[in-house]
C-alpha atoms as a PDB file:
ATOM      1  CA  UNK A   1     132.978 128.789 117.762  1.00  0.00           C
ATOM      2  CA  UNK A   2     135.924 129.794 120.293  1.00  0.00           C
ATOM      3  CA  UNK A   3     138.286 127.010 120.448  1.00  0.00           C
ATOM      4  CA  UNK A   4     138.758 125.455 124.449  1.00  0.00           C
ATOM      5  CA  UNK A   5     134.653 127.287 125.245  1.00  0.00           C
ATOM      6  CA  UNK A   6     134.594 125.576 128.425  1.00  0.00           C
ATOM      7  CA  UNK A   7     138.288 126.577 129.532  1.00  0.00           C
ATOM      8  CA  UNK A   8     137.717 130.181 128.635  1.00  0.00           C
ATOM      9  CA  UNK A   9     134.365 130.151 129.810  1.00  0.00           C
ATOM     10  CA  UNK A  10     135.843 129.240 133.577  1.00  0.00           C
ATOM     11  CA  UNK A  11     138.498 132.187 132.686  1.00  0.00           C
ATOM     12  CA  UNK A  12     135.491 133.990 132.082  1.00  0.00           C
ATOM     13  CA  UNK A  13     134.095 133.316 135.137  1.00  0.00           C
ATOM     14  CA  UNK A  14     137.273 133.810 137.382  1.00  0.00           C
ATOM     15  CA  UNK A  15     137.709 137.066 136.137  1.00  0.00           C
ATOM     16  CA  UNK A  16     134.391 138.309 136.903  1.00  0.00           C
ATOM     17  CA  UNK A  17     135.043 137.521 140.270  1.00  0.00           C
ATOM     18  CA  UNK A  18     138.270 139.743 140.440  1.00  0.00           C
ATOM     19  CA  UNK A  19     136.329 142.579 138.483  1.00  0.00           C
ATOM     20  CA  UNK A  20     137.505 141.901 135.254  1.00  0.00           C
ATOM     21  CA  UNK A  21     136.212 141.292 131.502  1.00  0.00           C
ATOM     22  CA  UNK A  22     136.980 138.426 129.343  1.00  0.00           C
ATOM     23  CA  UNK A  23     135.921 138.398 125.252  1.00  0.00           C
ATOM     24  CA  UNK A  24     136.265 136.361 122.436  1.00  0.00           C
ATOM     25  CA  UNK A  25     138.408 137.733 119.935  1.00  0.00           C
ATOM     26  CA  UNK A  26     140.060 135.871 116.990  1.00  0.00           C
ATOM     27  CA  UNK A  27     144.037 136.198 116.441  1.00  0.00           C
ATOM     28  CA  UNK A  28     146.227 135.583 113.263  1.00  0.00           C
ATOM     29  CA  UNK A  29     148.082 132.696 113.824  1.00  0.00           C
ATOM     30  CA  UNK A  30     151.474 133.630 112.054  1.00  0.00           C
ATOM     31  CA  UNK A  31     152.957 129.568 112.257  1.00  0.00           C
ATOM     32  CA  UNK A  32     151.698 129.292 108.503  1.00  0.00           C
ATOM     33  CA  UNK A  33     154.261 128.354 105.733  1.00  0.00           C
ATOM     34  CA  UNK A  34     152.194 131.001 103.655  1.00  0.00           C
ATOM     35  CA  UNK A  35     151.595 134.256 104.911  1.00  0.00           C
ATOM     36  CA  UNK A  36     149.142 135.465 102.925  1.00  0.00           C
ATOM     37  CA  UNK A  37     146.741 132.529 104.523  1.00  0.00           C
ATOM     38  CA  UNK A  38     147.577 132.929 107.781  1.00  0.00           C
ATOM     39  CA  UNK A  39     145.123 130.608 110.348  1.00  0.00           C
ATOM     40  CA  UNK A  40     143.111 132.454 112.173  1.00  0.00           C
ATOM     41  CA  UNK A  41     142.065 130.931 115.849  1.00  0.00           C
ATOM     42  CA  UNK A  42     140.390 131.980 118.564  1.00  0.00           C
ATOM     43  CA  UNK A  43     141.334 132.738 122.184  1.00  0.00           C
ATOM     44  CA  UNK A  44     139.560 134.243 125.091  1.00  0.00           C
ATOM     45  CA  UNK A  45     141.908 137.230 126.317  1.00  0.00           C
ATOM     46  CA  UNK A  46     140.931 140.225 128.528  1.00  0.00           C
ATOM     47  CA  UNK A  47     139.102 142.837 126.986  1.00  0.00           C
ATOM     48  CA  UNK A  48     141.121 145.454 127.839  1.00  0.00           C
ATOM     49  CA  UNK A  49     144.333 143.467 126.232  1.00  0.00           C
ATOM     50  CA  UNK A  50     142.670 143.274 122.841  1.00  0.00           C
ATOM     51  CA  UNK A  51     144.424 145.225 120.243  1.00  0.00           C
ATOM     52  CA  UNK A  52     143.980 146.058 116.713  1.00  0.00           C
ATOM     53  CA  UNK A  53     145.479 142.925 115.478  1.00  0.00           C
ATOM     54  CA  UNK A  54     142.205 141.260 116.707  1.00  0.00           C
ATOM     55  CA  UNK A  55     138.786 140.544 115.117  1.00  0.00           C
ATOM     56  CA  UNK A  56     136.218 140.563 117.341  1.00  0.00           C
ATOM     57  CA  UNK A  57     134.985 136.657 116.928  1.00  0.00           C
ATOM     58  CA  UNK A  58     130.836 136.024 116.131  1.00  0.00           C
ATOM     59  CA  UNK A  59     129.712 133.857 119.467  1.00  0.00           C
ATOM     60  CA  UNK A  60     127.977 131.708 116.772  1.00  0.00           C
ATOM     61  CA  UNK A  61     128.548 129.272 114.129  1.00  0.00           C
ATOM     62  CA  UNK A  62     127.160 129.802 110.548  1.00  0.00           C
ATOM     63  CA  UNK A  63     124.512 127.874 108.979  1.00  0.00           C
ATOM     64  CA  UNK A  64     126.502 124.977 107.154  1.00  0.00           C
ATOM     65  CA  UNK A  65     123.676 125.048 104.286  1.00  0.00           C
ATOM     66  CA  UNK A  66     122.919 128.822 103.308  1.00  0.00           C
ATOM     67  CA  UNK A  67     125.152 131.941 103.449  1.00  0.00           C
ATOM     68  CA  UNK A  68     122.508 134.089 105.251  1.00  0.00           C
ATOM     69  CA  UNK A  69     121.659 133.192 108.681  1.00  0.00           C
ATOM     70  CA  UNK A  70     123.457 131.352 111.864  1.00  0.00           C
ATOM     71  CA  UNK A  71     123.141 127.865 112.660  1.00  0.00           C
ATOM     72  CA  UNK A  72     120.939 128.267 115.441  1.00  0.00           C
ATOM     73  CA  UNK A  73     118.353 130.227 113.399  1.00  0.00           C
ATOM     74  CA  UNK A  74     117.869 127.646 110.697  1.00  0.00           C
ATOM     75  CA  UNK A  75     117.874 125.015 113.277  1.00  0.00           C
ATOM     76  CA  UNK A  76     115.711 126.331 115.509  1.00  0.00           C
ATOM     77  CA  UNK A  77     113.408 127.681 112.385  1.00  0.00           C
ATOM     78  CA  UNK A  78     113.580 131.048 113.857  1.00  0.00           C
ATOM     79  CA  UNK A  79     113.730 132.764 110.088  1.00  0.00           C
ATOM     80  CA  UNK A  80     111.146 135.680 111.270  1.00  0.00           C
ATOM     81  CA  UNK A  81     113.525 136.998 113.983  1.00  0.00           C
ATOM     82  CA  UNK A  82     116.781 137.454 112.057  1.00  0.00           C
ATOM     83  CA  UNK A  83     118.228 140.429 110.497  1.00  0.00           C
ATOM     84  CA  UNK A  84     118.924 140.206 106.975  1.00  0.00           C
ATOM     85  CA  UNK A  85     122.997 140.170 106.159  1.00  0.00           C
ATOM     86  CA  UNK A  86     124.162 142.367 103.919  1.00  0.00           C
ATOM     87  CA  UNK A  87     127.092 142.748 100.924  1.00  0.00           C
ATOM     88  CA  UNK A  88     130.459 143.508 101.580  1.00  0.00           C
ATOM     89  CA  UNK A  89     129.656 147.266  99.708  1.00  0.00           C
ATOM     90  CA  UNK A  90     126.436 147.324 102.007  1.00  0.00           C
ATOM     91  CA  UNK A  91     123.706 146.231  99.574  1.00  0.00           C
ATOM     92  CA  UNK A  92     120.798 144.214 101.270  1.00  0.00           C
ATOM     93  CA  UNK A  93     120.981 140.080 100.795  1.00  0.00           C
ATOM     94  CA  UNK A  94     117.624 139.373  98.471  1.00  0.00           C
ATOM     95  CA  UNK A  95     118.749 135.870  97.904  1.00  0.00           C
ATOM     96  CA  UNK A  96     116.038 133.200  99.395  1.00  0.00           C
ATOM     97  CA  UNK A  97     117.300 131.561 102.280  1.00  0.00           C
ATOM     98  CA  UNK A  98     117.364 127.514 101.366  1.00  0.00           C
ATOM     99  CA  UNK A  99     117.000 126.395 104.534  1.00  0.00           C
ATOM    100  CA  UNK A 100     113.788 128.289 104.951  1.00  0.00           C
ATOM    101  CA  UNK A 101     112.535 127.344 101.801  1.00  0.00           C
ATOM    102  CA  UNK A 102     113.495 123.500 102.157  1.00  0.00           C
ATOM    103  CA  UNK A 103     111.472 124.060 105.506  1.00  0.00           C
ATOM    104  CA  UNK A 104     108.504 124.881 103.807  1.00  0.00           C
ATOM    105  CA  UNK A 105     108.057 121.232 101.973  1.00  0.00           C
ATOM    106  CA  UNK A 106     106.284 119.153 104.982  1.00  0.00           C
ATOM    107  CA  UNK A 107     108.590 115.581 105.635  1.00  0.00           C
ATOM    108  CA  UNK A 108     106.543 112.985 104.474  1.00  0.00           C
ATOM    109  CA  UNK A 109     106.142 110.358 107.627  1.00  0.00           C
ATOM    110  CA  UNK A 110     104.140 106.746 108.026  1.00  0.00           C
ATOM    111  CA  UNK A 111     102.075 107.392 111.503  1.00  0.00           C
ATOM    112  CA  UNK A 112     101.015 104.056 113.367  1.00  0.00           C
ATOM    113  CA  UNK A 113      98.423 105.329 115.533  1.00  0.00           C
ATOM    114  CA  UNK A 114      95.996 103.817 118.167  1.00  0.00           C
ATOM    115  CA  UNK A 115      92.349 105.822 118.370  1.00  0.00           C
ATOM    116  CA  UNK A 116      89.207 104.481 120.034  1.00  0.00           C
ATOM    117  CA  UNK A 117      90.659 101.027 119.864  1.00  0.00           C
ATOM    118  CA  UNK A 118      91.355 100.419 116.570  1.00  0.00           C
ATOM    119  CA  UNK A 119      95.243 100.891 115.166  1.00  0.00           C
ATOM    120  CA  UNK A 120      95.687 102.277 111.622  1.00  0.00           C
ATOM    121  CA  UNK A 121      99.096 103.337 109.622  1.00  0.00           C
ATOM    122  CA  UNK A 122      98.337 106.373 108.224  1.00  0.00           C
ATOM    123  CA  UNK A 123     100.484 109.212 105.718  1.00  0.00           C
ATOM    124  CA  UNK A 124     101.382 112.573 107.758  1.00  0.00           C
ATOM    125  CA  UNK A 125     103.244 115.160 106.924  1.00  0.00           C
ATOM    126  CA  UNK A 126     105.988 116.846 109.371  1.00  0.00           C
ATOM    127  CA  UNK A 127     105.570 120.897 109.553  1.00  0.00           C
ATOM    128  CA  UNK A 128     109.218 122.323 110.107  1.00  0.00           C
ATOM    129  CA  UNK A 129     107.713 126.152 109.191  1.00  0.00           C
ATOM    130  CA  UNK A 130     104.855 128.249 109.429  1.00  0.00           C
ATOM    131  CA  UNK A 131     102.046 127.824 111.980  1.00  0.00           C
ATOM    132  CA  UNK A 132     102.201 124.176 112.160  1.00  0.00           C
ATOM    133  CA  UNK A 133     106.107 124.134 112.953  1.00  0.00           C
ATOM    134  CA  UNK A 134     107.018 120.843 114.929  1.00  0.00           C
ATOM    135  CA  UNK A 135     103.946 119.328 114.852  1.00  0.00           C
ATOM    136  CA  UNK A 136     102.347 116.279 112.605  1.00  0.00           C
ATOM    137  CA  UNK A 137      99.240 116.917 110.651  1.00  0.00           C
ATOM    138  CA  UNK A 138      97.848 113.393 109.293  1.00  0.00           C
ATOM    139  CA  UNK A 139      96.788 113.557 105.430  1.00  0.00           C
ATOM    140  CA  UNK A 140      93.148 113.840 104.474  1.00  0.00           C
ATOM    141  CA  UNK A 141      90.347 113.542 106.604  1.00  0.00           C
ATOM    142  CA  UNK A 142      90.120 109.876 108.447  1.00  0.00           C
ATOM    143  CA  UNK A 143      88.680 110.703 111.143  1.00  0.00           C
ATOM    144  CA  UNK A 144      84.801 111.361 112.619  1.00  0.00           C
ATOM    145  CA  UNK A 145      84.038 115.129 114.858  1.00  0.00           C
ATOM    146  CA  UNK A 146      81.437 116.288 116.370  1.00  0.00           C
ATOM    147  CA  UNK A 147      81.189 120.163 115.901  1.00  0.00           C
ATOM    148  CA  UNK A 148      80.548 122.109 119.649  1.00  0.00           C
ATOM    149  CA  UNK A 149      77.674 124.085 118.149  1.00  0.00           C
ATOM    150  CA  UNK A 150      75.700 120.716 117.249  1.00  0.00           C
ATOM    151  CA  UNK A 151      75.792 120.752 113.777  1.00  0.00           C
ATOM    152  CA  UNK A 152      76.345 117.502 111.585  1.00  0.00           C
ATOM    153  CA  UNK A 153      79.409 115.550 112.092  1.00  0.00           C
ATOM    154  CA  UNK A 154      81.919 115.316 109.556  1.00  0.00           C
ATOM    155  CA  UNK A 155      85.156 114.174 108.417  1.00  0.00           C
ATOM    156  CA  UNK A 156      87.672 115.759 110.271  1.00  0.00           C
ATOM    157  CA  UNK A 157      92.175 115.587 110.155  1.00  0.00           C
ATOM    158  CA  UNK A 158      94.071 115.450 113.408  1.00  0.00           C
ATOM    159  CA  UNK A 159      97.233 117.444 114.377  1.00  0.00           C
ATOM    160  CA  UNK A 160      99.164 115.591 116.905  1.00  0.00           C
ATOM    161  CA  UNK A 161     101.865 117.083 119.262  1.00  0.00           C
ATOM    162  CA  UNK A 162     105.270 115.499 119.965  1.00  0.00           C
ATOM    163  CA  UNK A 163     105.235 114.129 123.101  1.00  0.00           C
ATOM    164  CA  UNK A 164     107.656 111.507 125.090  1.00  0.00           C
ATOM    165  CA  UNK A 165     105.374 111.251 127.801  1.00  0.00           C
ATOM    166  CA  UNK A 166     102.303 110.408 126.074  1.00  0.00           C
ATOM    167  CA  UNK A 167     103.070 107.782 123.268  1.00  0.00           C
ATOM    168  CA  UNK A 168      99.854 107.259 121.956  1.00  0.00           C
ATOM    169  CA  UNK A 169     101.167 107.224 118.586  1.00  0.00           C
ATOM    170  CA  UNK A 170     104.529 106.500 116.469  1.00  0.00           C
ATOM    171  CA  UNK A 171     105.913 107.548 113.199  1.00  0.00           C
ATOM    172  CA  UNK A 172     108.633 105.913 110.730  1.00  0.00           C
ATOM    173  CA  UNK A 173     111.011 108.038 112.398  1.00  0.00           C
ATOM    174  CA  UNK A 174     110.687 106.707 115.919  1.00  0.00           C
ATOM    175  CA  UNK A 175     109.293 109.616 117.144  1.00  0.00           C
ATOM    176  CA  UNK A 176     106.384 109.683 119.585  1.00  0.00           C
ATOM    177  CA  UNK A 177     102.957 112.141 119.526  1.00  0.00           C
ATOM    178  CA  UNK A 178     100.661 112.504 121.587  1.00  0.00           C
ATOM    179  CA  UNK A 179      96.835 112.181 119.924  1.00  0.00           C
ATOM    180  CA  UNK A 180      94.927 115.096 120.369  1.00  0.00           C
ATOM    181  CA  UNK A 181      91.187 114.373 120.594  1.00  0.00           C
ATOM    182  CA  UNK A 182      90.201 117.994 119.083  1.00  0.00           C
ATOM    183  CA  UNK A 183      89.940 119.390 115.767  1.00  0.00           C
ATOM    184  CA  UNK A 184      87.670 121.085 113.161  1.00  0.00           C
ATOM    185  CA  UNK A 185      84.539 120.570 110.868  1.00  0.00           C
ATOM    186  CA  UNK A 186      84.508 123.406 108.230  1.00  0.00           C
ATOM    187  CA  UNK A 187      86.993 125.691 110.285  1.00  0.00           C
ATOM    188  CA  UNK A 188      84.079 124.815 113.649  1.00  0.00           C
ATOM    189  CA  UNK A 189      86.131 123.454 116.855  1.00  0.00           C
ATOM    190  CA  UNK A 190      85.347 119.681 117.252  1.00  0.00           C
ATOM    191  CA  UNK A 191      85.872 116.674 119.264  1.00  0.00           C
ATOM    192  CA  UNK A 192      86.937 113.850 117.327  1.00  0.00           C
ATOM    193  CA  UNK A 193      84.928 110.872 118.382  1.00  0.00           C
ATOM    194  CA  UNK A 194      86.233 107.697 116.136  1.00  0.00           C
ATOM    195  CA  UNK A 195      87.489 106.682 112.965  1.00  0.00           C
ATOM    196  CA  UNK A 196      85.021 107.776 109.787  1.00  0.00           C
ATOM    197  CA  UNK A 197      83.383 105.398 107.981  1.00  0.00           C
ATOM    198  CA  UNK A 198      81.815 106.159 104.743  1.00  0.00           C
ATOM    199  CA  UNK A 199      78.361 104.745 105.150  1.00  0.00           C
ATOM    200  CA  UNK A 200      77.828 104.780 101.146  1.00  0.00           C
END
């Protein structure tokens, strides 16, 4: 990232107002004892200033734990909207990104939760990718649902929503979720009426 953001972003703004364009651009710092590893820094200079001695800076910060995508993008999960980088001879990036793929292992989590009365510590598992991304899907099928179109009720799972509003449950983490009172009986919506019990 730009060195002094929030000075330069005032410059920024300053010059806009007299008509003018500020960039980023990144400058050889030529102080070094060893030339051939000079620093380079960045400065925010007018756009029209900027000669060939400057590469153009990238506005964001790369991903500390794979080679492929920006910080933002693993951070943010947003794998499905960035462009593959490519070799410096042009030849596509195949590698699997790490982050993504570390993503796809659900966090294991200890969820403390208060339904219908009755307060169990249950195993759930945090989704960081796919469908299920920021939410917290408890493990097996512990609770009792009523399918809409009448048919028998079954064991059902819950998905619960982060939520620092509604605290209606709590993981290991310290993290708060808000119990949702829906879910499914053999892929048929439900409302989740109480805790199973297995009657055998």
């Amino acid at each position: 990232m730009p060195k002094n953001q929030s000075t330069a972003s005032k410059k920024a703004r300053a010059a806009a107002r007299e008509g003018e364009k500020f960039t980023a651009a990144r400058r050889l710092n030529e102080t070094t004892s060893e030339p051939d590893e000079a620093v380079r820094t960045y400065s925010y200079i007018p756009t029209n200033e900027a000669g060939d001695e400057h590469v153009w800076a990238r506005l964001s910060e790369d991903c500390p734990g794979c080679p492929c995508h920006a910080a933002r993008v693993c951070a943010d999960g947003l794998w499905h909207q960035a462009f593959r980088p490519s070799y410096a001879d042009g030849t596509a990036y195949t590698d699997p990104c790490p982050c993504e793929g570390a993503a796809k292992v659900p966090e294991p989590r200890k969820l403390t939760i208060t339904f219908k009365g009755i307060t169990r510590t249950l195993d759930a598992e945090y989704h960081r990718h796919g469908s299920l991304r920021g939410k917290l899907a408890v493990v097996g099928y512990p609770f009792r649902a009523e399918p809409d179109d009448g048919s028998a009720a079954n064991r059902c799972g819950m998905v619960l929503t982060r939520s620092k509003v509604f605290r209606t449950a709590r993981d290991d983490h310290g993290d708060t979720w808000w119990v949702r009172p829906r879910g499914s009986v053999g892929g048929r919506p439900a409302a989740i009426t109480g805790w199973w019990v297995d009657e055998s």
